[in-house]
C-alpha atoms as a PDB file:
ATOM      1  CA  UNK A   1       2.218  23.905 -13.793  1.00  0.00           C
ATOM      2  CA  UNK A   2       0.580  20.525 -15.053  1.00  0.00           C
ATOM      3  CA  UNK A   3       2.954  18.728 -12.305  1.00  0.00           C
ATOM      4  CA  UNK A   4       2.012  20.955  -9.629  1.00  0.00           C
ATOM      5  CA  UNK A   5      -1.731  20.521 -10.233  1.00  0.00           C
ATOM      6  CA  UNK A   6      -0.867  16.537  -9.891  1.00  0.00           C
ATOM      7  CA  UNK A   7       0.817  16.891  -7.085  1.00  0.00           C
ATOM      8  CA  UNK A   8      -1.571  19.274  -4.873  1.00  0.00           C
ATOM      9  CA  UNK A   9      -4.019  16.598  -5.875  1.00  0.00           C
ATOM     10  CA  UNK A  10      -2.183  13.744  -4.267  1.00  0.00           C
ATOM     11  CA  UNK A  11      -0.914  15.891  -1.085  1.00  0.00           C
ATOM     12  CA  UNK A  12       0.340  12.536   0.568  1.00  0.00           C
ATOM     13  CA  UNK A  13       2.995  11.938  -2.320  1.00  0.00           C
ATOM     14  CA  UNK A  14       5.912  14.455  -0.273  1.00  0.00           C
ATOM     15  CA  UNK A  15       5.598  13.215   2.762  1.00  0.00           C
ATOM     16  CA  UNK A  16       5.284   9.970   1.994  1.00  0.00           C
ATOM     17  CA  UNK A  17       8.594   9.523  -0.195  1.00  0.00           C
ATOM     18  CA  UNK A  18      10.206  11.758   2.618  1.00  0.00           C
ATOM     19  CA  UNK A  19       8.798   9.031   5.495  1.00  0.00           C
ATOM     20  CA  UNK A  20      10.674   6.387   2.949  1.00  0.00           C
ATOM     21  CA  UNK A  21      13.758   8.167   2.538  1.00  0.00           C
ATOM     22  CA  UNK A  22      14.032   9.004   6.372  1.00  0.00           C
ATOM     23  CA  UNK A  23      13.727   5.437   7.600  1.00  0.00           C
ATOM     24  CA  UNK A  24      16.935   4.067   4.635  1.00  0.00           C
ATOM     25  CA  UNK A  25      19.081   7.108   5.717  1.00  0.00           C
ATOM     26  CA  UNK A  26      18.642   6.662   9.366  1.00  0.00           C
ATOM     27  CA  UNK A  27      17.428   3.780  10.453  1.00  0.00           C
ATOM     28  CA  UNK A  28      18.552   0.613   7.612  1.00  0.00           C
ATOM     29  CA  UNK A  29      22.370   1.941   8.183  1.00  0.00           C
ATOM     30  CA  UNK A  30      21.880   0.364  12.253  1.00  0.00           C
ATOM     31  CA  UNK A  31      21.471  -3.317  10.714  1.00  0.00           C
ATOM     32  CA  UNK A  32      23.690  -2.870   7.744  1.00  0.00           C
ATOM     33  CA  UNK A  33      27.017  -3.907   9.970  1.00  0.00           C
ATOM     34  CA  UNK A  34      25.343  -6.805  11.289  1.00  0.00           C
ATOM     35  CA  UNK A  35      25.616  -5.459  15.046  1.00  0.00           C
ATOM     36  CA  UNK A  36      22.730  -6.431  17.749  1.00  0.00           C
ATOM     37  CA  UNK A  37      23.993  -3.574  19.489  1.00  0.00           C
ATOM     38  CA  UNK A  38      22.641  -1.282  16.613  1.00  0.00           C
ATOM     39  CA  UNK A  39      19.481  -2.118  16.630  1.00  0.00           C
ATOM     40  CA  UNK A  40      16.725  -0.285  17.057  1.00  0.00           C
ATOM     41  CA  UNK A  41      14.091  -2.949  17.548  1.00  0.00           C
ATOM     42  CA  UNK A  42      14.151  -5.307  21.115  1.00  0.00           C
ATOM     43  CA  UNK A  43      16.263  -8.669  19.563  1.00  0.00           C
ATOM     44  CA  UNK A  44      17.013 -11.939  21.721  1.00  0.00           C
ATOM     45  CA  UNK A  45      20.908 -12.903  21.798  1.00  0.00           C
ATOM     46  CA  UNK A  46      19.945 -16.592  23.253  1.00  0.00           C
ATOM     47  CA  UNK A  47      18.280 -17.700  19.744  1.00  0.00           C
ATOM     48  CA  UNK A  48      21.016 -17.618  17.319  1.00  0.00           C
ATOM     49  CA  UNK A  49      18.995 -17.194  14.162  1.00  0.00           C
ATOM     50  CA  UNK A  50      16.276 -14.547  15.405  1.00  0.00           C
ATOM     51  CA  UNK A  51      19.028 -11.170  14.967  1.00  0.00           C
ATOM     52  CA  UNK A  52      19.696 -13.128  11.355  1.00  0.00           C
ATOM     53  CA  UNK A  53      15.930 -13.214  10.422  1.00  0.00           C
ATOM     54  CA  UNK A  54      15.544  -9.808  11.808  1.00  0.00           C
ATOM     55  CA  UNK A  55      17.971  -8.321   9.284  1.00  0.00           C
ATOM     56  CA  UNK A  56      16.764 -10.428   6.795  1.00  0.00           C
ATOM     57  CA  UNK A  57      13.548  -8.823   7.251  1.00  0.00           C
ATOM     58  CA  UNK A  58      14.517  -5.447   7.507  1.00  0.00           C
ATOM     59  CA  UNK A  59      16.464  -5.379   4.767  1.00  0.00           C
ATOM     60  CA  UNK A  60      13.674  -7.206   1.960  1.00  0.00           C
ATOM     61  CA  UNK A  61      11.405  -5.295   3.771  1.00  0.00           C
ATOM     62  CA  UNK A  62      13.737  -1.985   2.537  1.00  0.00           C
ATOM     63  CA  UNK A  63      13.256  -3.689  -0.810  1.00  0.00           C
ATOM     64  CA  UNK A  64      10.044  -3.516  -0.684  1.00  0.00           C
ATOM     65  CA  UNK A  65      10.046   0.523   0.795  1.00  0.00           C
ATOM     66  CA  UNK A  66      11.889   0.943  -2.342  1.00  0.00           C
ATOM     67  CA  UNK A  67       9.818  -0.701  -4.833  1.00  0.00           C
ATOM     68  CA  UNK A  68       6.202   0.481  -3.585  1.00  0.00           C
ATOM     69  CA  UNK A  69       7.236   3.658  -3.729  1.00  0.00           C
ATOM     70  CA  UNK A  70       8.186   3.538  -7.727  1.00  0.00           C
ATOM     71  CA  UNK A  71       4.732   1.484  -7.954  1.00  0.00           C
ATOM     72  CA  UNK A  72       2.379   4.159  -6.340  1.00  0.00           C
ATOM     73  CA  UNK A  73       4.748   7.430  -8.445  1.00  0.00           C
ATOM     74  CA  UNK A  74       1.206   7.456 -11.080  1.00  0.00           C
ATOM     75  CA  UNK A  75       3.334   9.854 -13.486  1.00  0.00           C
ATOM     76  CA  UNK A  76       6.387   6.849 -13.452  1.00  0.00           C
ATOM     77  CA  UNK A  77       3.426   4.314 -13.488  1.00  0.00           C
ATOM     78  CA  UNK A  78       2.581   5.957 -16.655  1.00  0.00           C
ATOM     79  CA  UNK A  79       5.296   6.467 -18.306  1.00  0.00           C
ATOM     80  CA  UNK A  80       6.825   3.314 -17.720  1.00  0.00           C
ATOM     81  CA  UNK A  81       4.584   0.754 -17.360  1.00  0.00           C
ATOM     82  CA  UNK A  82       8.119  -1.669 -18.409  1.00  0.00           C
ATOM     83  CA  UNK A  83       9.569  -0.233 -15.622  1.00  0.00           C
ATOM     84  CA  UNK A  84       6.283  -0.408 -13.371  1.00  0.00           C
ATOM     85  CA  UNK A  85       6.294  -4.167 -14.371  1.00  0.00           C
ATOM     86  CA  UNK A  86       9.971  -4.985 -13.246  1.00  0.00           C
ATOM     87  CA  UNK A  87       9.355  -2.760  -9.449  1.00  0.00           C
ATOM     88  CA  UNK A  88       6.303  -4.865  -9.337  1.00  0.00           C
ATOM     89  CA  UNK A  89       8.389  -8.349  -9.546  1.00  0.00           C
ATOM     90  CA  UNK A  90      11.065  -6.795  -7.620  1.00  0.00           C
ATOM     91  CA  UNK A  91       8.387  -5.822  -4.549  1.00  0.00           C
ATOM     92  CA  UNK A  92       6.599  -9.195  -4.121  1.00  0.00           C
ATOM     93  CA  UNK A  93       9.751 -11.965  -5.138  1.00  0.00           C
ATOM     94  CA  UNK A  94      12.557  -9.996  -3.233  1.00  0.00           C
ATOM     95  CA  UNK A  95      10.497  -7.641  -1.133  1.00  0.00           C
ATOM     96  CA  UNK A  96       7.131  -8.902   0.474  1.00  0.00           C
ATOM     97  CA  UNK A  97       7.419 -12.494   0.169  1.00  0.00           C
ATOM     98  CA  UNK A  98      10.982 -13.153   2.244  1.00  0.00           C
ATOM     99  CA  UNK A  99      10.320 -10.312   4.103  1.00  0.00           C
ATOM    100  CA  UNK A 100       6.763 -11.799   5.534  1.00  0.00           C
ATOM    101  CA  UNK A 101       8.265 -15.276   5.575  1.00  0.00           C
ATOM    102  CA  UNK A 102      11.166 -13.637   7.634  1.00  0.00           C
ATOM    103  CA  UNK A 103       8.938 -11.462  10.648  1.00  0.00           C
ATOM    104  CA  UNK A 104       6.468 -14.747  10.887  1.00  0.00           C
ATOM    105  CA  UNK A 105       9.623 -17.029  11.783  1.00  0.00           C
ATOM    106  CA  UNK A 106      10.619 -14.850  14.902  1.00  0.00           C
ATOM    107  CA  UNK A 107       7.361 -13.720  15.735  1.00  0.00           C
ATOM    108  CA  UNK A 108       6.560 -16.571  18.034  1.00  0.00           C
ATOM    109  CA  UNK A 109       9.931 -15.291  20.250  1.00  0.00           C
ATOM    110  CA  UNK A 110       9.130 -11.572  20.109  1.00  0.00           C
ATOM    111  CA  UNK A 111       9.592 -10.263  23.533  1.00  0.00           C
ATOM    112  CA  UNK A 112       6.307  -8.346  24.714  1.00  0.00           C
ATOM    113  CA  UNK A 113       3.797 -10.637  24.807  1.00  0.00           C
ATOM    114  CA  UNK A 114       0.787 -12.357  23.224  1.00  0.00           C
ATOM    115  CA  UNK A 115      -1.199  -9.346  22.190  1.00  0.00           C
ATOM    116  CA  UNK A 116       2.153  -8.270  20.292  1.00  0.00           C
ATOM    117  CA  UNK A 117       2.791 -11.726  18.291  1.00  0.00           C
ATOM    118  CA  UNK A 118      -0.821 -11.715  17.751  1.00  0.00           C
ATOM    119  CA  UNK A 119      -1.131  -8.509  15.678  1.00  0.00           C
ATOM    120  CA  UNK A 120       2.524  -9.107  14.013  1.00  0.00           C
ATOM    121  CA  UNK A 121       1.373 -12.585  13.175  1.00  0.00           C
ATOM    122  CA  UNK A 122      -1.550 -10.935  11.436  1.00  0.00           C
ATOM    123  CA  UNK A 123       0.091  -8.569   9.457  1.00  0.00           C
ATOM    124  CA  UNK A 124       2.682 -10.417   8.140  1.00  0.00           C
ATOM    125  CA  UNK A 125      -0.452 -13.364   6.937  1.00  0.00           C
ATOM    126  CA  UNK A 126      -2.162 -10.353   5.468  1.00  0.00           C
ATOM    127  CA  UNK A 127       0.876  -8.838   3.798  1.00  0.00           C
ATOM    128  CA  UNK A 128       1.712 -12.214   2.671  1.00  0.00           C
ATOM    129  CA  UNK A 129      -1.517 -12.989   1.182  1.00  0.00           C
ATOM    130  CA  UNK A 130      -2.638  -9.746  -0.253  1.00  0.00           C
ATOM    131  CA  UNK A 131       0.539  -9.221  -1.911  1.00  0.00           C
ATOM    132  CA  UNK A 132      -0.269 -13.342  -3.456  1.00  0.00           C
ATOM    133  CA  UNK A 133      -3.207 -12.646  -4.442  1.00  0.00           C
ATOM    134  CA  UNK A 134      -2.350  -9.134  -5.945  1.00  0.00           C
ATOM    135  CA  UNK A 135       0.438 -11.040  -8.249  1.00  0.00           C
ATOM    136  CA  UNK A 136      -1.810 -13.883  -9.375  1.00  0.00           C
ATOM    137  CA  UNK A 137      -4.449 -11.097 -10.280  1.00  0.00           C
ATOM    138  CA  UNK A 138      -2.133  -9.178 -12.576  1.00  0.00           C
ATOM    139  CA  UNK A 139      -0.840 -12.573 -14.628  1.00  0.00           C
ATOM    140  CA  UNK A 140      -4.514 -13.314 -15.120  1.00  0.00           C
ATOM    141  CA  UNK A 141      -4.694  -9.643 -16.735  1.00  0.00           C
ATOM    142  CA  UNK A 142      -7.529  -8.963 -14.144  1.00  0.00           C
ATOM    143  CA  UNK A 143      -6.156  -5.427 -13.842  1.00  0.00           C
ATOM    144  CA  UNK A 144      -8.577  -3.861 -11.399  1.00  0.00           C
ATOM    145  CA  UNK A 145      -8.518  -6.268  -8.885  1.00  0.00           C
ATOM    146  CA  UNK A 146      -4.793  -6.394  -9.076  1.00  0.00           C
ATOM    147  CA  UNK A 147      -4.191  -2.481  -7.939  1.00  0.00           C
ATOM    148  CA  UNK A 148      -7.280  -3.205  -5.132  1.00  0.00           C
ATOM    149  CA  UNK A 149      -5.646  -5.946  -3.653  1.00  0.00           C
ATOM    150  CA  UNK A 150      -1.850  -4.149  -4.367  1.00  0.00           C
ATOM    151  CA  UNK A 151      -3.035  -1.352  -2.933  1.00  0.00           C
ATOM    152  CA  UNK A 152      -3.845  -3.536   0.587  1.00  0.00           C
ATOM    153  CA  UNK A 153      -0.335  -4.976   0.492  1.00  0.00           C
ATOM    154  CA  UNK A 154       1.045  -1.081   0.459  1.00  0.00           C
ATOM    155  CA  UNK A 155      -0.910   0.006   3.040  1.00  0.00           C
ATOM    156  CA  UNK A 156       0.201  -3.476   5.261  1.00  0.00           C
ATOM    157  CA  UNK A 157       3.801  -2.525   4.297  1.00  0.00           C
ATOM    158  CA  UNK A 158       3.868   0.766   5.219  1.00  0.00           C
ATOM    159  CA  UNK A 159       2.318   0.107   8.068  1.00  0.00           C
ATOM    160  CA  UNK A 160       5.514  -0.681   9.452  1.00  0.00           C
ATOM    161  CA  UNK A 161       6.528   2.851   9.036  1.00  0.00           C
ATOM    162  CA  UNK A 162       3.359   4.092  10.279  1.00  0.00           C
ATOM    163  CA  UNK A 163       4.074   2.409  14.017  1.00  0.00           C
ATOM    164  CA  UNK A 164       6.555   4.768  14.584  1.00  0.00           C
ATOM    165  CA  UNK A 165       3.908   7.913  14.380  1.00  0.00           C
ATOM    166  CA  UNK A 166       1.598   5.743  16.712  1.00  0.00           C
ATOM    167  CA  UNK A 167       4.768   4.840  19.231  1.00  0.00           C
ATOM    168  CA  UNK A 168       4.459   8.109  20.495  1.00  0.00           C
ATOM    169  CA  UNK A 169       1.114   8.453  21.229  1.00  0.00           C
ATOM    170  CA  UNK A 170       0.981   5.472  22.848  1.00  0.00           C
ATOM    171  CA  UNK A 171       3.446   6.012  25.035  1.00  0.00           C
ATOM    172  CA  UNK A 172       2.684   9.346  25.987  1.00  0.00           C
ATOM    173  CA  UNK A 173      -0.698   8.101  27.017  1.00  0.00           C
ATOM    174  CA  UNK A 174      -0.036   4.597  28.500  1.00  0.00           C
ATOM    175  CA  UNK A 175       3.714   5.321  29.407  1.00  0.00           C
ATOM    176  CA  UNK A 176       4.335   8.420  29.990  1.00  0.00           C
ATOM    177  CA  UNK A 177       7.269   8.635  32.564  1.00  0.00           C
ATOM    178  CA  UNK A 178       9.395   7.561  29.497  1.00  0.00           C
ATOM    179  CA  UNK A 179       9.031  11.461  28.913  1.00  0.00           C
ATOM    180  CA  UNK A 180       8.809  13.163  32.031  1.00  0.00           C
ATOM    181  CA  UNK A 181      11.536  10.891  33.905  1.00  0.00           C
ATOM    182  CA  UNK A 182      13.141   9.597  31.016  1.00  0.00           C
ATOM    183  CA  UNK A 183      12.682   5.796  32.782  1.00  0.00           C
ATOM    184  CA  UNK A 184      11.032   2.871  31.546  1.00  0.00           C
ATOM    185  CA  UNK A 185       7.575   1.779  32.801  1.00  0.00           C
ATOM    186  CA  UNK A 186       6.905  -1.581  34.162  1.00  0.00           C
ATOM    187  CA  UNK A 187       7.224  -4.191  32.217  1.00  0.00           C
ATOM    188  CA  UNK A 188       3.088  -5.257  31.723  1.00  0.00           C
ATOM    189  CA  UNK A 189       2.896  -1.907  30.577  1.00  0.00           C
ATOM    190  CA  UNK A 190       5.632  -1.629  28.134  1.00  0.00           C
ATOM    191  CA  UNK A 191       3.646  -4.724  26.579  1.00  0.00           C
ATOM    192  CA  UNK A 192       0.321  -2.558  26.313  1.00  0.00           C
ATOM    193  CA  UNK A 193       2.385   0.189  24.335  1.00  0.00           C
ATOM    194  CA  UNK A 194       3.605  -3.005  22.206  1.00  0.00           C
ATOM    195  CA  UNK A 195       0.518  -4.668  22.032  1.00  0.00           C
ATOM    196  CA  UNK A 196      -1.339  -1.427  20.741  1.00  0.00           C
ATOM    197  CA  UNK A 197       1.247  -0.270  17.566  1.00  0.00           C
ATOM    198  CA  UNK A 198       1.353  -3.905  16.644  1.00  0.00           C
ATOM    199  CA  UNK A 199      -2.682  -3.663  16.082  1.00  0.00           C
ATOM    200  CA  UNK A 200      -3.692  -0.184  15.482  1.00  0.00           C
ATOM    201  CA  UNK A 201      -0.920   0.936  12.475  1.00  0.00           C
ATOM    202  CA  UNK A 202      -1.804  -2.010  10.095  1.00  0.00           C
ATOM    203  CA  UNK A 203      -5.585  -1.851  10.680  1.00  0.00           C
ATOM    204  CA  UNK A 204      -6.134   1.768   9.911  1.00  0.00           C
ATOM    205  CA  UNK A 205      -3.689   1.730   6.731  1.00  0.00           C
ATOM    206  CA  UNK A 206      -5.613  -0.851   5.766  1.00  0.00           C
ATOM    207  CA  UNK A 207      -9.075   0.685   6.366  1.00  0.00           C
ATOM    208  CA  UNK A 208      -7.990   3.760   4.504  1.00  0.00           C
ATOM    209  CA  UNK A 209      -7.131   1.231   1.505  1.00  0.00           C
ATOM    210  CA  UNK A 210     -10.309  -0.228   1.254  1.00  0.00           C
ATOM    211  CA  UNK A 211     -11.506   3.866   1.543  1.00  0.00           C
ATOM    212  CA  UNK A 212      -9.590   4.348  -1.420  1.00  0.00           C
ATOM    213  CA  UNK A 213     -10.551   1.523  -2.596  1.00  0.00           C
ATOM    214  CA  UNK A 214     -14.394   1.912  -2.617  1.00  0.00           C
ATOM    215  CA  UNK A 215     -13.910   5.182  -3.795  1.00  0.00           C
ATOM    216  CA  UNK A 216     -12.296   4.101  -7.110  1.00  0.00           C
ATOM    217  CA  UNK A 217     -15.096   1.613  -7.813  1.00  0.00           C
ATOM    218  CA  UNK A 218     -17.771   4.236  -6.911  1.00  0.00           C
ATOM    219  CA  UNK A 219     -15.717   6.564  -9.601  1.00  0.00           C
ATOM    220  CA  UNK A 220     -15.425   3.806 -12.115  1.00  0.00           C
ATOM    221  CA  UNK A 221     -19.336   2.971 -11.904  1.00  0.00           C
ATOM    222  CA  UNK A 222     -20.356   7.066 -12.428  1.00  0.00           C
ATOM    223  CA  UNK A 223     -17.956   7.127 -15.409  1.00  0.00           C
ATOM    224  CA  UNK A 224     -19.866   3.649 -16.953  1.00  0.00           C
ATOM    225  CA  UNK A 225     -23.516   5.173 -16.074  1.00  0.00           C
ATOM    226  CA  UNK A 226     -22.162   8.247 -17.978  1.00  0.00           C
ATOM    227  CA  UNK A 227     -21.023   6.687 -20.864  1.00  0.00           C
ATOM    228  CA  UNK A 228     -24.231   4.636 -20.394  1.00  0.00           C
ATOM    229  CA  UNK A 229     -26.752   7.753 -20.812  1.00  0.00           C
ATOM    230  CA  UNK A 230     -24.522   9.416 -23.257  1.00  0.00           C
ATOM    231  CA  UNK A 231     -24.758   6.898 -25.619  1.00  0.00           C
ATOM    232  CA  UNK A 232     -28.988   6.635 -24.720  1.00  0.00           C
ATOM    233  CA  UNK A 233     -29.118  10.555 -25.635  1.00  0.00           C
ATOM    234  CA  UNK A 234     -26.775  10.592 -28.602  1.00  0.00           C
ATOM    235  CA  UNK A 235     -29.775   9.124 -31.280  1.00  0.00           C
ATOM    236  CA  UNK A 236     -32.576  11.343 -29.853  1.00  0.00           C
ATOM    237  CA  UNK A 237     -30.043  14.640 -29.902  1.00  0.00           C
ATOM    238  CA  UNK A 238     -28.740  14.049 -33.906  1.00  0.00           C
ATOM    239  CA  UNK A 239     -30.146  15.407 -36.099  1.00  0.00           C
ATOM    240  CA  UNK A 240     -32.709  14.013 -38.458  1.00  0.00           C
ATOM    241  CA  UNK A 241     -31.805  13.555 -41.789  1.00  0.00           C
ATOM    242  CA  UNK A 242     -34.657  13.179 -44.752  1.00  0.00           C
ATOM    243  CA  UNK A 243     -34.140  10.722 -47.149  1.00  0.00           C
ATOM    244  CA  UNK A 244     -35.196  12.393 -50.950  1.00  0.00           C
ATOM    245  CA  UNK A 245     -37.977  11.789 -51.884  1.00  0.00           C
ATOM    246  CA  UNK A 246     -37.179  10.957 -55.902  1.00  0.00           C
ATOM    247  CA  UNK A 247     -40.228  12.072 -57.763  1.00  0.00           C
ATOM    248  CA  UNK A 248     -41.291  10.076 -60.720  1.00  0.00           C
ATOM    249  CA  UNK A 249     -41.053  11.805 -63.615  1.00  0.00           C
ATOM    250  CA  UNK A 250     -44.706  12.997 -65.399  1.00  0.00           C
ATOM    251  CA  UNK A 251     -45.113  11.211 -68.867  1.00  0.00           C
ATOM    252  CA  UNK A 252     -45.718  13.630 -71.497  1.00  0.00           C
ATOM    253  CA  UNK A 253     -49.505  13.871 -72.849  1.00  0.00           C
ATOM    254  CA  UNK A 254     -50.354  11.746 -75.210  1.00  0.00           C
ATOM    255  CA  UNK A 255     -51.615  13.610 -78.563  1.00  0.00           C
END
């Protein structure tokens, strides 16, 4: 019953480790034979390395998937904090880090314009440099500020995941004959549709970290003023203890 109480309390924690399992049973299999014709994402056959670097990233960024999720379990967290460790080395040397380094390299040659390599340029610097900063913070045993700025590089990571929710919005609204007439719309507006769930994923994942966030530190500040007037109130509430008062003894009369 303990576990269920947990687990009503973090509602996201299903869905979220069903959103991660989803995309490695469906989607990672497409670049795992090292096909173009698989893929799932737009890739340019002219530039030899970019379908290389785009498995690459895809598969460090699965890494990563992988790892997060076994950092943000709290009941594995605390448990295993050896274990918790290790995912955490795992998730920023062969996750984060060669996955970033891997989407910046090809995202000068993405295919749908500025507006798109803008916002993927600025995700993968922010992934890149939260999940830095994150690491340093934990080897200087500055444990708060590592989960804050941990917690950013999640939400940038999963971001990725989160695009495909916002894909259909977007093209329902700005594209919608892809449903109706099951065609393509012109080109300048398939860039719109790209444009917007390169932006919009990443920037509200990451607002709803720094919710999270703030709301931690807010918590963490009402538990030090508590200790803070317990401790004022503790002297005036005990109780008062008398020292004896040892009487001297009456000499006897003299006769």
């Amino acid at each position: 019953m303990a576990s269920i109480g947990r687990a009503l309390r973090r509602p996201w924690i299903i869905p979220f480790y069903f959103l991660v399992f989803g995309f490695l049973a469906f989607r990672l299999p497409n670049y795992l034979g090292f096909d173009p014709g698989k893929s799932t994402a737009a890739t340019r056959l002219d530039l030899p390395f970019y379908y290389p670097l785009l498995v690459a990233h895809i598969l460090f960024g699965s890494v990563a998937f992988v790892t997060a999720s076994i950092q943000v379990w709290p009941w594995l967290r605390n448990r295993s904090p050896k274990l918790h460790r290790i995912s955490g080395r795992v998730y920023v040397l062969g996750g984060a880090l060669p996955a970033g380094l891997a989407i910046l390299t090809i995202t000068p040659f993405l295919t749908h314009g500025p507006g798109q390599k803008a916002g993927n340029a600025l995700l993968g610097l922010l992934w890149l440099g939260t999940t830095i900063v994150g690491f340093r913070r934990a080897r200087q045993g500055r444990i708060v500020e590592h989960r804050e700025w941990m917690l950013r590089s999640f939400a940038l990571c999963f971001s990725i995941l989160a695009s495909r929710f916002w894909l259909g919005p977007a093209i329902l609204w700005l594209e919608p004959e892809v449903f109706t007439m099951g065609v393509d719309g012109p080109p300048a507006v398939q860039d719109q549709v790209s444009t917007l769930t390169s932006w919009v994923p990443w920037v509200v994942n990451l607002l709803i970290a720094e919710w999270f966030n703030h709301r931690a530190r807010y918590k963490a500040l009402g538990r030090q003023a508590a200790k803070r007037a317990a401790k004022a109130v503790a002297p005036a509430l005990a109780p008062e203890t008398k020292t004896p008062v040892l009487e001297r003894p009456t000499p006897d009369p003299v006769p």
